[in-house]
Structure formats: structure tokens, C-alpha cells
C-alpha atoms as a PDB file:
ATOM      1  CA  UNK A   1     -14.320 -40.087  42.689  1.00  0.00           C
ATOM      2  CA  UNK A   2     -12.963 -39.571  39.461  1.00  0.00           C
ATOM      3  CA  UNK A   3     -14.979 -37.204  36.986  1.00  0.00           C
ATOM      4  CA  UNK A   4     -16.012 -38.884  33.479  1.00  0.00           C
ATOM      5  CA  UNK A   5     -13.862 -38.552  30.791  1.00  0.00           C
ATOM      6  CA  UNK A   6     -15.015 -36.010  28.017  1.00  0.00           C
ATOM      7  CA  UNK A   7     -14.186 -36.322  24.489  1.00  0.00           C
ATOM      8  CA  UNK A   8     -13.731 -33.291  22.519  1.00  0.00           C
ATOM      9  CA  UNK A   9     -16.960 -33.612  21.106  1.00  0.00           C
ATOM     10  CA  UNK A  10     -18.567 -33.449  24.124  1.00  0.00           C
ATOM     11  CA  UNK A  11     -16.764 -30.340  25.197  1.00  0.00           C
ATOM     12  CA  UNK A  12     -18.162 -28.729  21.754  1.00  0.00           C
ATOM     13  CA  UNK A  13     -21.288 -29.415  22.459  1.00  0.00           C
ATOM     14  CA  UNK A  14     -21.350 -28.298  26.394  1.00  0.00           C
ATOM     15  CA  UNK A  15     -19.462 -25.021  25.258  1.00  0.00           C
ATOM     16  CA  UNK A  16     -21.965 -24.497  22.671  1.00  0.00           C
ATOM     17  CA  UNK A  17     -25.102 -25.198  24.915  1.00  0.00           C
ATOM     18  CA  UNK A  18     -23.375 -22.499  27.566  1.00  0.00           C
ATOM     19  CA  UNK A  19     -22.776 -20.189  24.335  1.00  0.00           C
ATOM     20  CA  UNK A  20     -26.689 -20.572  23.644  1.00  0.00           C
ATOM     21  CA  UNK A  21     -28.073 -19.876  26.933  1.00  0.00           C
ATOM     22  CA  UNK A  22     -25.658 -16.972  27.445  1.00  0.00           C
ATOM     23  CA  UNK A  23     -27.813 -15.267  24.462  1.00  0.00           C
ATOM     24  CA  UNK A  24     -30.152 -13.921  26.765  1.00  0.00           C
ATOM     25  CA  UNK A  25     -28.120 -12.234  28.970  1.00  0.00           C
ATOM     26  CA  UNK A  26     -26.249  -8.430  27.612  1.00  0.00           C
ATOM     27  CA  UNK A  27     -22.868  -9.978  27.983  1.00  0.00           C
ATOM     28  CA  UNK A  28     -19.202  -7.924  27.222  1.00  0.00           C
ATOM     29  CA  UNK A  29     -17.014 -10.194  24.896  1.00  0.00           C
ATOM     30  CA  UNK A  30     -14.854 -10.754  28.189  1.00  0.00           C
ATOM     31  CA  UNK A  31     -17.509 -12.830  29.507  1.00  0.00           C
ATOM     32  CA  UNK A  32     -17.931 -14.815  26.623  1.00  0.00           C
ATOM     33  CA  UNK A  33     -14.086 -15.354  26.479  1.00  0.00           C
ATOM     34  CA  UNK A  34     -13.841 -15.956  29.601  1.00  0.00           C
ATOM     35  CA  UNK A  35     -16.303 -19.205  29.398  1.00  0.00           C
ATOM     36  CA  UNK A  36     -14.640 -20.483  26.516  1.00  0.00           C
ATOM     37  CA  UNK A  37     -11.365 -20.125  28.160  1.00  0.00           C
ATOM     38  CA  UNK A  38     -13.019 -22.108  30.917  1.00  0.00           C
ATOM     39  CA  UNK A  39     -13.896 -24.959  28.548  1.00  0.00           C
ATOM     40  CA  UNK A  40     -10.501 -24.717  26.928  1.00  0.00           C
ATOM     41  CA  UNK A  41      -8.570 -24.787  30.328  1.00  0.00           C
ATOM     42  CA  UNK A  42     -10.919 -28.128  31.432  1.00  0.00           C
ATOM     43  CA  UNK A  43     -10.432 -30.278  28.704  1.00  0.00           C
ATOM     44  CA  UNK A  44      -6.707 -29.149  28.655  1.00  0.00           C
ATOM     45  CA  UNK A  45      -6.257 -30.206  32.245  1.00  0.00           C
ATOM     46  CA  UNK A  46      -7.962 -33.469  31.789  1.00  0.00           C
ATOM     47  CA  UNK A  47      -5.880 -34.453  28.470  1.00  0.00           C
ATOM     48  CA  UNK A  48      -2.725 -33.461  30.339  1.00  0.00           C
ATOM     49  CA  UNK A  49      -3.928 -35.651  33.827  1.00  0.00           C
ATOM     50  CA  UNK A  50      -4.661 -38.540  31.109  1.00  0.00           C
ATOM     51  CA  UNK A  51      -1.041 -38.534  30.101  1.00  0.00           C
ATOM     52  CA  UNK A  52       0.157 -37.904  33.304  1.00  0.00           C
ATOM     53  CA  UNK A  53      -1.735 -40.993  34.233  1.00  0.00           C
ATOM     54  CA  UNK A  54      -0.404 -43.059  31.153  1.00  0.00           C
ATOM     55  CA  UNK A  55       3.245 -42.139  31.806  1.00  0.00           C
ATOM     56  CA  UNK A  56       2.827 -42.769  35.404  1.00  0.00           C
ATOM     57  CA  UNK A  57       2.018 -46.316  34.593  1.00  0.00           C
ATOM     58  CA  UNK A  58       4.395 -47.389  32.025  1.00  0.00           C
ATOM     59  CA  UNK A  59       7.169 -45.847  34.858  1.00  0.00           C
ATOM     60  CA  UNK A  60       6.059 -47.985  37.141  1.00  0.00           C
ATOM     61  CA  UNK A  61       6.168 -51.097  34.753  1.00  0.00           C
ATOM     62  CA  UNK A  62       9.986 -50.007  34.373  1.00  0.00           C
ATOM     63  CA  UNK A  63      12.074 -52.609  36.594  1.00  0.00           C
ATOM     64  CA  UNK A  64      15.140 -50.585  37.871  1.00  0.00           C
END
């Protein structure tokens, strides 16, 4: 099953709700970081499977 796509926006938002519920925890700035590289590394992966995805197609609409 294929996850929905996210817009940045969306990601923002998400990131930011995490950021506000991580207030009530005594967190080191590593932990922080290391959710927002989480967020970072997700909506990388799914921009770079999108292309992937677009390239893919117009190679196989190529007619050797």
C-alpha cells in the first residue's frame, strides 16, 4: 500500500505538533535534532521516490 503523499506544509505542521508535545518532556538538543532530522529525512525520501517514479515512467515511454 502506498503511504499518502505529504506536501511540505503538512510536514511543517506534523514537525511542529511533535515539537509541541516534546515540551513536556526535559529533552537534550540531540533529541530535538534528531526528530527534525527524522522529518527532514521523510519528506526527502518521498520527494526523491516521486522523481524516481516520474523518471521511471517517461523511460519506459522511450521506444528503443
Amino acid at each position: 500500500m502506498k503511504e499518502e503523499e505529504l506536501h511540505i506544509e503538512q510536514f511543517e505542521d506534523l514537525l511542529l505538533d511533535e515539537l509541541n508535545q516534546m515540551q513536556d518532556y526535559v529533552l537534550c538538543p540531540m533529541d530535538i535534532l534528531d526528530t527534525v532530522r527524522g522529518f527532514i529525512d521523510s519528506y526527502i525520501d518521498q520527494e526523491v521516490n516521486k522523481k524516481l517514479d516520474e523518471l521511471d515512467d517517461e523511460i519506459k515511454k522511450i521506444k528503443l
